[in-house]
N, C-alpha and C. Protein backbone atom coordinates (compact mmCIF):
# COMPACT_ATOMS: atom_id res chain seq x y z
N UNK A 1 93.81 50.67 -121.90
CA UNK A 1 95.12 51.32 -121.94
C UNK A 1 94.98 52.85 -121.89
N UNK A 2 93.88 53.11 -122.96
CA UNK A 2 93.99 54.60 -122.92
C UNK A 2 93.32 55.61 -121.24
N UNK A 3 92.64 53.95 -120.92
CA UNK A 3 91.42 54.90 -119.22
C UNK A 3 92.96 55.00 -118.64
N UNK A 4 94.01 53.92 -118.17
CA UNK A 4 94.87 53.93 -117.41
C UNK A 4 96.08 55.08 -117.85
N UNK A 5 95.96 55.31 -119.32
CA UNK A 5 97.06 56.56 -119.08
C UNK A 5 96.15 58.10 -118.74
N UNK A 6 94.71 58.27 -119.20
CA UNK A 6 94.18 59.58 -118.39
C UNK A 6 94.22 59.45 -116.95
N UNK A 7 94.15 58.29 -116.33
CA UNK A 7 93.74 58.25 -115.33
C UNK A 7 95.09 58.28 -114.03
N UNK A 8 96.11 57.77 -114.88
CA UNK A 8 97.84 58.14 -114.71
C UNK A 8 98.15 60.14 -114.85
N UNK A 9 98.05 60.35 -115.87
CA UNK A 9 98.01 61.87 -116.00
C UNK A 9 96.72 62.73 -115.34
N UNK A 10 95.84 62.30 -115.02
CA UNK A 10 94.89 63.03 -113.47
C UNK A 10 95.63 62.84 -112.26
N UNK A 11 96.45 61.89 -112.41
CA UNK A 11 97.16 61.34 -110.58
C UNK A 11 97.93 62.89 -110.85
N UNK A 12 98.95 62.40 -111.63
CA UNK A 12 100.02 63.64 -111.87
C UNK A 12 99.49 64.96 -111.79
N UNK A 13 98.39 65.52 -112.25
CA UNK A 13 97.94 66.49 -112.16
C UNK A 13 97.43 67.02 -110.73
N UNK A 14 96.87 66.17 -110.37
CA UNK A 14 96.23 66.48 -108.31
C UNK A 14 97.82 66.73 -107.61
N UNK A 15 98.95 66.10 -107.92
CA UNK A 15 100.06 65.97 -106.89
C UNK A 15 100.50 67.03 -107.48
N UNK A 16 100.58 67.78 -108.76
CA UNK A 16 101.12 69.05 -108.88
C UNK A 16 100.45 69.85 -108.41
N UNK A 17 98.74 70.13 -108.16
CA UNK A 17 97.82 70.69 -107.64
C UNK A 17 98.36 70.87 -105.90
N UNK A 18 97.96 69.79 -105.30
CA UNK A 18 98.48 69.77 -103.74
C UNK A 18 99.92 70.15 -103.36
N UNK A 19 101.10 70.02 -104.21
CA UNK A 19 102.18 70.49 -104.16
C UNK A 19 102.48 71.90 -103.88
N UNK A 20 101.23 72.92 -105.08
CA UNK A 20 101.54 74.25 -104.88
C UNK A 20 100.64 74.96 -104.21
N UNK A 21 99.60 73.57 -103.21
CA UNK A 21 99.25 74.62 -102.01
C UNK A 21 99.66 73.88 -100.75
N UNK A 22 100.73 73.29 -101.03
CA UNK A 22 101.31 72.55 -99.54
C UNK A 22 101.91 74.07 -98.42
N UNK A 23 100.92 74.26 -97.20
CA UNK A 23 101.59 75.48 -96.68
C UNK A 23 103.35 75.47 -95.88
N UNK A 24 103.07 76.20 -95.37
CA UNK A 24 104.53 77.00 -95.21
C UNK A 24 104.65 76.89 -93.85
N UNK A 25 104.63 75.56 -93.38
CA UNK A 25 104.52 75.40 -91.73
C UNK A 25 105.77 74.55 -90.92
N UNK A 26 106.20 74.81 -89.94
CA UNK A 26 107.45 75.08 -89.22
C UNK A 26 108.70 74.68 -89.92
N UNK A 27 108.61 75.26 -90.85
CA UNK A 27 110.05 75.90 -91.62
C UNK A 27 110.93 76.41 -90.85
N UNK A 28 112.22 76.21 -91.15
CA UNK A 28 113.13 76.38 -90.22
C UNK A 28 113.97 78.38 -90.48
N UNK A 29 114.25 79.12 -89.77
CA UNK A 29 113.87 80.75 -90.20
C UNK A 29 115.71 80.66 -90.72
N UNK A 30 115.73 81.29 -91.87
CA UNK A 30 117.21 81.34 -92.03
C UNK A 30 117.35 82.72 -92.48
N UNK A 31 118.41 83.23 -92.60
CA UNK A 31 119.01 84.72 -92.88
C UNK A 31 119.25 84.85 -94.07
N UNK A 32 118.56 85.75 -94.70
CA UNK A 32 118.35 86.28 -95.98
C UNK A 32 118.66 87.79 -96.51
N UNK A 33 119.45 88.97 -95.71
CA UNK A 33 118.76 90.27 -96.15
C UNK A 33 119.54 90.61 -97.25
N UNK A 34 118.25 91.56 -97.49
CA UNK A 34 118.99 92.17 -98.97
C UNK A 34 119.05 93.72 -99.04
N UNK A 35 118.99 94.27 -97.54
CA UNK A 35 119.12 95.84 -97.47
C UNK A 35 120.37 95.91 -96.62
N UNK A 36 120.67 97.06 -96.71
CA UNK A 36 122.11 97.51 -95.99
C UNK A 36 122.05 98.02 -95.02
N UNK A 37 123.04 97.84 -93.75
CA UNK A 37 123.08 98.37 -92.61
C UNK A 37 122.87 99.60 -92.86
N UNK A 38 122.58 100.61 -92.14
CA UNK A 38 122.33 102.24 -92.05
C UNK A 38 123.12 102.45 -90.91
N UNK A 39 124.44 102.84 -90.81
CA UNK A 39 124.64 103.30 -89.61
C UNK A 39 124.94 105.06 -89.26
N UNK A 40 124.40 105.54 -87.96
CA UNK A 40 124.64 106.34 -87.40
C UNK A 40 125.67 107.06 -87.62
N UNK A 41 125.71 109.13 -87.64
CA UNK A 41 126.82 109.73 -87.64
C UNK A 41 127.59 109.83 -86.46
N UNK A 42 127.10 109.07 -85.53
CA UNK A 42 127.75 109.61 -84.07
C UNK A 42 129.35 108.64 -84.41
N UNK A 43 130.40 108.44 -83.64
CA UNK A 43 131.37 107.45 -83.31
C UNK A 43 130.71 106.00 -83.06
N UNK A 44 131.33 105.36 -83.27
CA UNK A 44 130.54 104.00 -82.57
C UNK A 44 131.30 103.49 -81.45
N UNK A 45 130.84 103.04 -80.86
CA UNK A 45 131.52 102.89 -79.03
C UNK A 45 133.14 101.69 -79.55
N UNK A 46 134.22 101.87 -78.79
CA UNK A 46 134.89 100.76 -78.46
C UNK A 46 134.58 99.96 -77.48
N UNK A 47 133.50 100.00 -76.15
CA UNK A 47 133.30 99.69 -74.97
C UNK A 47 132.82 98.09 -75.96
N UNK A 48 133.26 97.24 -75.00
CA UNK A 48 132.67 95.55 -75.63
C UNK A 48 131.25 95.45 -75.24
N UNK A 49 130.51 95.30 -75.92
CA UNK A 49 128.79 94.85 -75.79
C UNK A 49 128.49 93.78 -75.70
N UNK A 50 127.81 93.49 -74.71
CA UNK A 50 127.54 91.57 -74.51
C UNK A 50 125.87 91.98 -75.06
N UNK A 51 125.50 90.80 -75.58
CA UNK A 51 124.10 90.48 -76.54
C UNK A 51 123.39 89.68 -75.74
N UNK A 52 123.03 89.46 -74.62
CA UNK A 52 122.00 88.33 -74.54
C UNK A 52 121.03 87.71 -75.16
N UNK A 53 120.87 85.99 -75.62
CA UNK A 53 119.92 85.76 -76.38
C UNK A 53 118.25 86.27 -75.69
N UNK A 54 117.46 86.66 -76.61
CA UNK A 54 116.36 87.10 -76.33
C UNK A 54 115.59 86.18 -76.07
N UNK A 55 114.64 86.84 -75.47
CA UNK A 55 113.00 86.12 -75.48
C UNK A 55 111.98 86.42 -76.44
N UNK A 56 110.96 85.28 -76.45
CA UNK A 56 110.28 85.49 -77.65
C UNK A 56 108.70 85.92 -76.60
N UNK A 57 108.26 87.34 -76.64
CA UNK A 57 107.05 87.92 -75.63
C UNK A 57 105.51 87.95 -77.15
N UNK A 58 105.69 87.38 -77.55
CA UNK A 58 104.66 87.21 -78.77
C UNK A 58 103.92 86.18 -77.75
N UNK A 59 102.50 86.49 -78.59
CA UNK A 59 101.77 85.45 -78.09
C UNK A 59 101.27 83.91 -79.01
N UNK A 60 101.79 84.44 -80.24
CA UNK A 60 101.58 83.04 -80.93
C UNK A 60 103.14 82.69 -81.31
N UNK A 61 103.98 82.12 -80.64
CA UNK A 61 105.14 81.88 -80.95
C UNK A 61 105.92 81.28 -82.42
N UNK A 62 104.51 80.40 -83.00
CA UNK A 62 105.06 79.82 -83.99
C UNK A 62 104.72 80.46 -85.37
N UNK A 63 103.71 81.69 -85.34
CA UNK A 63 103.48 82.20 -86.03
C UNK A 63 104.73 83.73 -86.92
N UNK A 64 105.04 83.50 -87.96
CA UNK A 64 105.59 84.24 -88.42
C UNK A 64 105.62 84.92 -89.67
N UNK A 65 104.22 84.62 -90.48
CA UNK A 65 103.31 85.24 -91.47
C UNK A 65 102.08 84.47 -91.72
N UNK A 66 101.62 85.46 -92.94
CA UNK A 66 100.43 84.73 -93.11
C UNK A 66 100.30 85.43 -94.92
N UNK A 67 99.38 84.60 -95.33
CA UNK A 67 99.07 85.02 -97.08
C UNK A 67 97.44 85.27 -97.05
N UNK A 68 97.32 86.29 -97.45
CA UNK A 68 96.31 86.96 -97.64
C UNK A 68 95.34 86.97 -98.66
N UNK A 69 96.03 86.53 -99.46
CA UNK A 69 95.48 86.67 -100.93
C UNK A 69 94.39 85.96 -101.06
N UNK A 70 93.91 84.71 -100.67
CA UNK A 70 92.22 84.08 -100.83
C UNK A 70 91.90 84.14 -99.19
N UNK A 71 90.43 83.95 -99.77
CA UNK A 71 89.35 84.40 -98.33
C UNK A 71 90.15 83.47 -96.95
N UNK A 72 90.37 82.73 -97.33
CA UNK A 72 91.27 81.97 -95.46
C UNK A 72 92.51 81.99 -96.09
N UNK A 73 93.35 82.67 -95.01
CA UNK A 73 94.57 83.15 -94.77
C UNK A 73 95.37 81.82 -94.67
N UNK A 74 96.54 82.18 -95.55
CA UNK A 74 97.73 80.36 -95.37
C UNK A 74 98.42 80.82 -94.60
N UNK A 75 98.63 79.85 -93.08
CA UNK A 75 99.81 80.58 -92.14
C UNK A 75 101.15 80.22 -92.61
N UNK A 76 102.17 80.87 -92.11
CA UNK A 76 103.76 80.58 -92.39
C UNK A 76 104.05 80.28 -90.63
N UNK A 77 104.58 79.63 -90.50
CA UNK A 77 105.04 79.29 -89.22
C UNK A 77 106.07 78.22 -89.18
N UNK A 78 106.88 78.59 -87.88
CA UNK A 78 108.60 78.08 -87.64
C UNK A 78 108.39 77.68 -86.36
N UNK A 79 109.25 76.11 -85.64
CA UNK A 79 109.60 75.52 -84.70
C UNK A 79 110.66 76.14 -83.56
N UNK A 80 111.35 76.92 -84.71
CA UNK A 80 112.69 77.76 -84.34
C UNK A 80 112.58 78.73 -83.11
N UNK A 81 113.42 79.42 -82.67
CA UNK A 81 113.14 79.94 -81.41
C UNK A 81 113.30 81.59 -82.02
N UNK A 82 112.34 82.53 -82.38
CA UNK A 82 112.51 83.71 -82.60
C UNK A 82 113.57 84.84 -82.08
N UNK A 83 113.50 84.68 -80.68
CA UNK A 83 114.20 85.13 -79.85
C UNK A 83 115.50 85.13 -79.77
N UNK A 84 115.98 83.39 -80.28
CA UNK A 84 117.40 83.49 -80.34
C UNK A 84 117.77 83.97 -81.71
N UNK A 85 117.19 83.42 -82.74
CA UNK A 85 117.09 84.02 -83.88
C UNK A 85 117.27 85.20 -84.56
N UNK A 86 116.42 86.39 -83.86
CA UNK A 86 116.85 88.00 -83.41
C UNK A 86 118.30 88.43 -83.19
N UNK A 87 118.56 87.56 -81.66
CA UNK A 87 119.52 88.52 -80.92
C UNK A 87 120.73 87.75 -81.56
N UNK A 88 121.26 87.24 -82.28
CA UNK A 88 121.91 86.13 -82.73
C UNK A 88 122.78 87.20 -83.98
N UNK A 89 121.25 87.55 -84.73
CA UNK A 89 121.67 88.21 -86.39
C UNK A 89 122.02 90.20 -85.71
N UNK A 90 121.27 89.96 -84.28
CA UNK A 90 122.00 91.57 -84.29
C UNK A 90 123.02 91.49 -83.46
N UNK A 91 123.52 90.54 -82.92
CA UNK A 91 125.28 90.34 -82.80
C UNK A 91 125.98 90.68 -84.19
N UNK A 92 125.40 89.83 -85.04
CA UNK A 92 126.75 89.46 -86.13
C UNK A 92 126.34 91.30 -86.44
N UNK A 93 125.23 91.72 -86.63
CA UNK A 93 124.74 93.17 -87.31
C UNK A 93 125.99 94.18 -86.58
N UNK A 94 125.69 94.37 -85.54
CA UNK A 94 126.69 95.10 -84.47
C UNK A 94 128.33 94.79 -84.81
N UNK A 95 128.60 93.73 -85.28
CA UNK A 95 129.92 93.75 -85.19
C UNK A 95 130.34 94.35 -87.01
N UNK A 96 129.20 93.99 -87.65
CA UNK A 96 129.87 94.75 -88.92
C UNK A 96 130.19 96.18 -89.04
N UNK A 97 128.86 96.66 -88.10
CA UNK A 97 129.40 97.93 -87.42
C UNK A 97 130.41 98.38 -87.11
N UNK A 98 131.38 97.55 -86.30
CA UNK A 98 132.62 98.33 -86.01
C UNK A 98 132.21 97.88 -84.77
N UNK A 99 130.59 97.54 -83.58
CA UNK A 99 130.50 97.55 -82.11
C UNK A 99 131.32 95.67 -81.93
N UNK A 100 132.21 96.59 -80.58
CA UNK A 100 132.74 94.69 -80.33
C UNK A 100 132.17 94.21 -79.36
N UNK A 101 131.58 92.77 -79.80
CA UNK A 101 130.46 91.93 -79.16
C UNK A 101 131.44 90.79 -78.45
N UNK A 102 130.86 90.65 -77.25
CA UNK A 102 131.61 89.91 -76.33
C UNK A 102 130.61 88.98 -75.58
N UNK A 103 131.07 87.74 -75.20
CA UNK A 103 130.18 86.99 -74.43
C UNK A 103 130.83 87.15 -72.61
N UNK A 104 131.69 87.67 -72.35
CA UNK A 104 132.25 87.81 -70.74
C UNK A 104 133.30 89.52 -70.82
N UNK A 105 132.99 89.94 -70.07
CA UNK A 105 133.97 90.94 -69.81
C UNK A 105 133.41 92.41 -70.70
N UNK A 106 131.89 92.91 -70.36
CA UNK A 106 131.64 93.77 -71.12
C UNK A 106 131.42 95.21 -69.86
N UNK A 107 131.11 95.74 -70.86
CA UNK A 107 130.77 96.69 -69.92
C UNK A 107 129.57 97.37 -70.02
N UNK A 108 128.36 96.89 -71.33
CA UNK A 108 127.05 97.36 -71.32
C UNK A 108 126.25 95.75 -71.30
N UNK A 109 125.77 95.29 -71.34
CA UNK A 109 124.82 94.09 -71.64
C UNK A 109 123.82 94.67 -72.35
N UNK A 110 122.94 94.19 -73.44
CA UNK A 110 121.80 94.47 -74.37
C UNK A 110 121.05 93.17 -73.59
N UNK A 111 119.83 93.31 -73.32
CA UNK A 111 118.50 92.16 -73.30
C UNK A 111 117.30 92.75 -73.91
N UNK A 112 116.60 91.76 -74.23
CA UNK A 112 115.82 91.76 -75.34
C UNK A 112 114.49 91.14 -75.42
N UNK A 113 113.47 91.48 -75.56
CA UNK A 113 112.55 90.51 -76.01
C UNK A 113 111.49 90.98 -77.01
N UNK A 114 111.61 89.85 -77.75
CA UNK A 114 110.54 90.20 -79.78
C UNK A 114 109.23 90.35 -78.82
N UNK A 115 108.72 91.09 -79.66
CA UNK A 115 107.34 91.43 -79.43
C UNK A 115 106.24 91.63 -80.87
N UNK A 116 107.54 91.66 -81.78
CA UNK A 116 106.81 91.49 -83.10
C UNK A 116 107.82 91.16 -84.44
N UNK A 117 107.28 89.97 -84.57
CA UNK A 117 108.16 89.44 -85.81
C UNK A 117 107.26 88.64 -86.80
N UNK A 118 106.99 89.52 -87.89
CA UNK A 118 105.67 89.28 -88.64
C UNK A 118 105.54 89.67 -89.82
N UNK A 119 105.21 88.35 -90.71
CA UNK A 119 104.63 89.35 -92.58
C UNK A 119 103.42 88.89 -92.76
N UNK A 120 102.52 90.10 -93.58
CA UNK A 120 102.04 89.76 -93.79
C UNK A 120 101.90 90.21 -95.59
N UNK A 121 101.70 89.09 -96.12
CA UNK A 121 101.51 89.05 -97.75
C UNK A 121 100.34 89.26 -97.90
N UNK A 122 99.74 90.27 -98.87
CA UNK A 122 98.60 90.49 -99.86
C UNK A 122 99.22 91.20 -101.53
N UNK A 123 99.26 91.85 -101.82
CA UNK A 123 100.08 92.53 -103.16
C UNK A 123 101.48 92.63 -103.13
N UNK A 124 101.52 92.70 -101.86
CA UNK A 124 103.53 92.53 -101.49
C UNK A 124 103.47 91.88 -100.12
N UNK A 125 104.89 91.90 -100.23
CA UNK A 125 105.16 90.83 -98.12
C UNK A 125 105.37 92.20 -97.55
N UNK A 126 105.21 92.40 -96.28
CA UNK A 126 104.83 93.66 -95.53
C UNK A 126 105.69 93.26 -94.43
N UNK A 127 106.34 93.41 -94.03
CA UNK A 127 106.89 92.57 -92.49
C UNK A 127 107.33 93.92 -91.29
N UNK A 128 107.00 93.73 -90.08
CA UNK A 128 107.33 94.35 -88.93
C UNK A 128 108.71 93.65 -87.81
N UNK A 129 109.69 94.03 -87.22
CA UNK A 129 109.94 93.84 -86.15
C UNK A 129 110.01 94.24 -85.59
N UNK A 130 109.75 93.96 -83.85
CA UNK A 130 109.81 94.92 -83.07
C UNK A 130 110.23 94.40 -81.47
N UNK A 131 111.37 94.55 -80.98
CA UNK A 131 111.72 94.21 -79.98
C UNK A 131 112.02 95.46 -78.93
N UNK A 132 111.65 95.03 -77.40
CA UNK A 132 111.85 95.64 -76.27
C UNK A 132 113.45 95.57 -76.19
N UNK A 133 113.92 96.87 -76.01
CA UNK A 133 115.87 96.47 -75.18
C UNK A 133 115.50 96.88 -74.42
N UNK A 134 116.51 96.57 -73.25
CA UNK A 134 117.48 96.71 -72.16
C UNK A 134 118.70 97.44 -72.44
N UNK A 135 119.08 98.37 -72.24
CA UNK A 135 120.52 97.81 -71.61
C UNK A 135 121.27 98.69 -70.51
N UNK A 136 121.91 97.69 -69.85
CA UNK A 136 122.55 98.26 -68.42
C UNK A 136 124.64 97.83 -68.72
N UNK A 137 124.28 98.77 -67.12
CA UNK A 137 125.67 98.42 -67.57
C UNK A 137 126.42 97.26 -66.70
N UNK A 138 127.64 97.52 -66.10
CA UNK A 138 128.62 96.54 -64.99
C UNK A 138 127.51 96.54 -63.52
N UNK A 139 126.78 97.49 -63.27
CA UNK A 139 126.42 97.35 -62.09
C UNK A 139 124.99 97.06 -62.01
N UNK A 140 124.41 96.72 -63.34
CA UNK A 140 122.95 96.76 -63.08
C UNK A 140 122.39 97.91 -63.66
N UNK A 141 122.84 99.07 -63.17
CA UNK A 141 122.31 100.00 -63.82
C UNK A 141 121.35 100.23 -65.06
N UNK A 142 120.28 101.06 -65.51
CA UNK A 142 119.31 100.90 -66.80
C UNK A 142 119.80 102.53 -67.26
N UNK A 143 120.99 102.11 -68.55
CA UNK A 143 120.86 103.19 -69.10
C UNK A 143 120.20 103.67 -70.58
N UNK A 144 119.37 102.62 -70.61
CA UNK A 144 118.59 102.71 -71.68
C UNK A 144 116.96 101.70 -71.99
N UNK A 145 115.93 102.26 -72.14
CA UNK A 145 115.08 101.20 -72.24
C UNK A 145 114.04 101.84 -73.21
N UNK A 146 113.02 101.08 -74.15
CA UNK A 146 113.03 101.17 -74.91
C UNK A 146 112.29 100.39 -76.23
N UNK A 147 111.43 100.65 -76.97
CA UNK A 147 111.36 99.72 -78.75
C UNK A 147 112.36 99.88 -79.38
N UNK A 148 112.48 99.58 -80.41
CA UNK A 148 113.46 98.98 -81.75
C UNK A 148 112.51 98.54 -82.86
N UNK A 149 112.38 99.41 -84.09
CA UNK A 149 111.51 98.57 -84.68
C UNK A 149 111.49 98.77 -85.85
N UNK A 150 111.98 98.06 -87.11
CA UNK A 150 111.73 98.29 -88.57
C UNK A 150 110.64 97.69 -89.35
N UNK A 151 110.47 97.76 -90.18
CA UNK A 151 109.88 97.24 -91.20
C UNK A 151 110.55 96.73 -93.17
N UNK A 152 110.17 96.57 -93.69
CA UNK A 152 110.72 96.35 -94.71
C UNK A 152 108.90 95.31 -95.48
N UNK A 153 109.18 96.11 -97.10
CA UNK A 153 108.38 95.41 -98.45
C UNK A 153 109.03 95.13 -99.30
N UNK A 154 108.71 94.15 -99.92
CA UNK A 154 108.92 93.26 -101.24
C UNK A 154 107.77 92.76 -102.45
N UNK A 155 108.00 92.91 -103.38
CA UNK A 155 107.28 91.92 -104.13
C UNK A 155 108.27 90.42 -104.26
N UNK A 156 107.25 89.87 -104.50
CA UNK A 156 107.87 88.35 -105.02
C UNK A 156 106.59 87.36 -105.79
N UNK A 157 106.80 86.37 -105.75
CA UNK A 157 106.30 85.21 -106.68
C UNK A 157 105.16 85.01 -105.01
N UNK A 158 104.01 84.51 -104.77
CA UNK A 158 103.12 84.05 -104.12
C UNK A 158 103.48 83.00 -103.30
N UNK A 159 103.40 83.29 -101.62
CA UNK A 159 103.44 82.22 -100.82
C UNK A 159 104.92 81.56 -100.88
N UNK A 160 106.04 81.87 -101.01
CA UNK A 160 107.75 81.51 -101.24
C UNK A 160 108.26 81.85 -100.06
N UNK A 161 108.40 80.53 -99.37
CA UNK A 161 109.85 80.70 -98.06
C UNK A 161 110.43 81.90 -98.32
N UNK A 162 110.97 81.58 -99.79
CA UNK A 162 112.36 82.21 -99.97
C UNK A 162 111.88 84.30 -99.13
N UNK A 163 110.99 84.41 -100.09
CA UNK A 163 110.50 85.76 -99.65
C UNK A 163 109.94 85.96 -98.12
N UNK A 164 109.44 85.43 -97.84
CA UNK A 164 109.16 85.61 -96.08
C UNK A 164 110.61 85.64 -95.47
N UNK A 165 111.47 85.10 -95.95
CA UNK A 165 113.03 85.08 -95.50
C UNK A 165 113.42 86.59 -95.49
N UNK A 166 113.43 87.19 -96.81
CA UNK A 166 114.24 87.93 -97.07
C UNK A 166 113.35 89.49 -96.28
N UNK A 167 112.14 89.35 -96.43
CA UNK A 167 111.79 90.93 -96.02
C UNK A 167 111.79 90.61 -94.55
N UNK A 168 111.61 89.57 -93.28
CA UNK A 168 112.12 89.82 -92.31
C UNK A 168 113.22 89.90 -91.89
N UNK A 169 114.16 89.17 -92.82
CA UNK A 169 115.79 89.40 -92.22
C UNK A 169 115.91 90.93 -92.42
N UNK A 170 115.28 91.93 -93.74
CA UNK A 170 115.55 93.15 -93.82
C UNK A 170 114.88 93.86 -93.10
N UNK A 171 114.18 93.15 -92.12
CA UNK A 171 113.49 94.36 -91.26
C UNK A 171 114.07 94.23 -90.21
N UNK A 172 114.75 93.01 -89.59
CA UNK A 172 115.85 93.01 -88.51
C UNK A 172 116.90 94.09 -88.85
N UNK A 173 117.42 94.01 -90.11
CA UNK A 173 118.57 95.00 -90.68
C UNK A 173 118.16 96.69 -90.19
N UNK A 174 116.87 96.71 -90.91
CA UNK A 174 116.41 98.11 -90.41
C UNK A 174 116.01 98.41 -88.99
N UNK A 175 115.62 97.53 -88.61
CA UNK A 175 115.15 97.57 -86.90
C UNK A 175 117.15 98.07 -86.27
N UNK A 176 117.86 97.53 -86.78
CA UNK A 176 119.62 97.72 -86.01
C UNK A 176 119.72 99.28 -86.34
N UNK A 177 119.54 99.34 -87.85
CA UNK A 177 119.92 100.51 -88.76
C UNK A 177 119.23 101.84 -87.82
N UNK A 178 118.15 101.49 -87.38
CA UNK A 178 117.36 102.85 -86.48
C UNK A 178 117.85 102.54 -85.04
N UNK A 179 118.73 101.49 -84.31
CA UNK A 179 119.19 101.44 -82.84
C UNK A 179 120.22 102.17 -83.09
N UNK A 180 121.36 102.00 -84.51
CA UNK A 180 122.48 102.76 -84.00
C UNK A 180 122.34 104.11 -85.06
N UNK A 181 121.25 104.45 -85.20
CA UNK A 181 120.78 105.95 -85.49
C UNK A 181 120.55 106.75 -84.49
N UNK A 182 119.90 106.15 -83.35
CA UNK A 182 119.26 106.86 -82.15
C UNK A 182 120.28 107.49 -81.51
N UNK A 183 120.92 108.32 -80.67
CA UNK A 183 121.96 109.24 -80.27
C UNK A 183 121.36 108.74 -78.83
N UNK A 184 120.41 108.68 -78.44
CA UNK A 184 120.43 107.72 -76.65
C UNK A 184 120.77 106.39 -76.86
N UNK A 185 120.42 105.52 -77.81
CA UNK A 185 120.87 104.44 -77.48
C UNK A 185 122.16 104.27 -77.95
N UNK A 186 123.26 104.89 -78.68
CA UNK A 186 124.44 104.84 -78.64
C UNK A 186 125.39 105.60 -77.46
N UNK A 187 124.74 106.52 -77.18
CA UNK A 187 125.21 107.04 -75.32
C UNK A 187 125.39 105.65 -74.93
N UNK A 188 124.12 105.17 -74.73
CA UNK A 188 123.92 104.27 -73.73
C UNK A 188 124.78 102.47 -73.81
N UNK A 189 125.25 102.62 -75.47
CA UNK A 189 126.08 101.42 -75.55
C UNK A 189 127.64 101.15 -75.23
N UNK A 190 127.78 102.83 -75.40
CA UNK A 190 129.11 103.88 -74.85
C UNK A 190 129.20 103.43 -73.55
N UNK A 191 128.11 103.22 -72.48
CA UNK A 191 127.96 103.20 -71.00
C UNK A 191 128.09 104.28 -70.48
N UNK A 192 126.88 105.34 -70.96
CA UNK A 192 126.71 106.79 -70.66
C UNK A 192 124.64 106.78 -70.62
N UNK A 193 124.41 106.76 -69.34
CA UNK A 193 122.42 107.18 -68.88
C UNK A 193 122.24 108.10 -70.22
N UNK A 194 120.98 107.95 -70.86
CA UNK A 194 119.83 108.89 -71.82
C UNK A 194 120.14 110.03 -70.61
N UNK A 195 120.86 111.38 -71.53
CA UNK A 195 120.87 112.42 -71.06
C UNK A 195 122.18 113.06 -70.70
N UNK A 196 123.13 112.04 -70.58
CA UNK A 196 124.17 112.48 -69.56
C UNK A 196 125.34 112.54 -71.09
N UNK A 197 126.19 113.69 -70.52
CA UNK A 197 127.08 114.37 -72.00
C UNK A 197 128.38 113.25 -71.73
């Protein structure tokens, strides 16, 4: 009786063991931020902005952190499509702004593609984004081209969805917060070329 209850409370003990190093793999990416838009002193355009969903130009697509903290690295990785993911949260970003986002009848188009969407955890989560724009206007035209790119740190509790959530959604936040800081790329959402008054 007594081998079968140690040997009952060792089971229990390994499944709490394997539980808290089960990794962090294609988790589905959800929106978390916890920093505030920054917007720009310029006006912000009335012209309607169409968003195209992005592309994801990374080369490990499913990769979207990693934990640092013991000698082999635990990956974090998502099924999800980065790309749409991005251009999706800087629609809704843009419209809290005041910019009106339109799917037909614009007069600038934004395109896009991630080129870096990434944490990496050791003493804190560290995260980068960094996407290529576009944007033109009614005729094709390129009146703007270009990086975009924030960052954002956190502490948190070790290896937690929850935190890989929150410092990349805030680095998307900051990655917007420095597009509608830039005085060319708000010309250019206006539907006015880098340069032209």
């Amino acid at each position: 009786m007594i081998r079968a209850i140690i040997a009952s409370l060792l089971l229990s003990v390994a499944h709490v063991a394997s539980a808290k190093t089960q990794l962090l793999e294609h988790i589905p990416l959800l929106w978390r931020p916890t920093s505030e838009l920054r917007l720009g002193t310029a006006q912000m355009t009335a012209s309607p902005v169409r968003i195209v969903a992005f592309t994801d130009g990374r080369d490990n697509k499913e990769a979207i952190g990693e934990n640092r903290e013991d000698d082999k690295p635990k990956p974090v990785t998502t099924s999800d499509d980065v790309g749409a993911f991005v251009s999706t949260h800087i629609r809704e970003l843009f419209n809290h702004a005041g910019i009106k986002t339109v799917d037909s009848n614009d007069a600038v188009t934004i395109q896009g593609k991630v080129t870096r969407f990434f944490v990496r955890e050791a003493e804190t989560y560290k995260s980068e984004v960094a996407i290529h724009l576009t944007v033109i206007d009614q005729s094709g035209k390129t009146l703007w081209n270009g990086i975009a790119s924030g960052d954002a740190t956190r502490f948190g509790r070790s290896y937690e969805a929850e935190n890989y959530y929150e410092v990349l959604s805030d680095a998307l936040v900051n990655t917007v917060s420095s597009m509608l800081q830039a005085t060319d790329f708000q010309k250019a959402i206006s539907g006015h070329a880098s340069g032209e008054q």
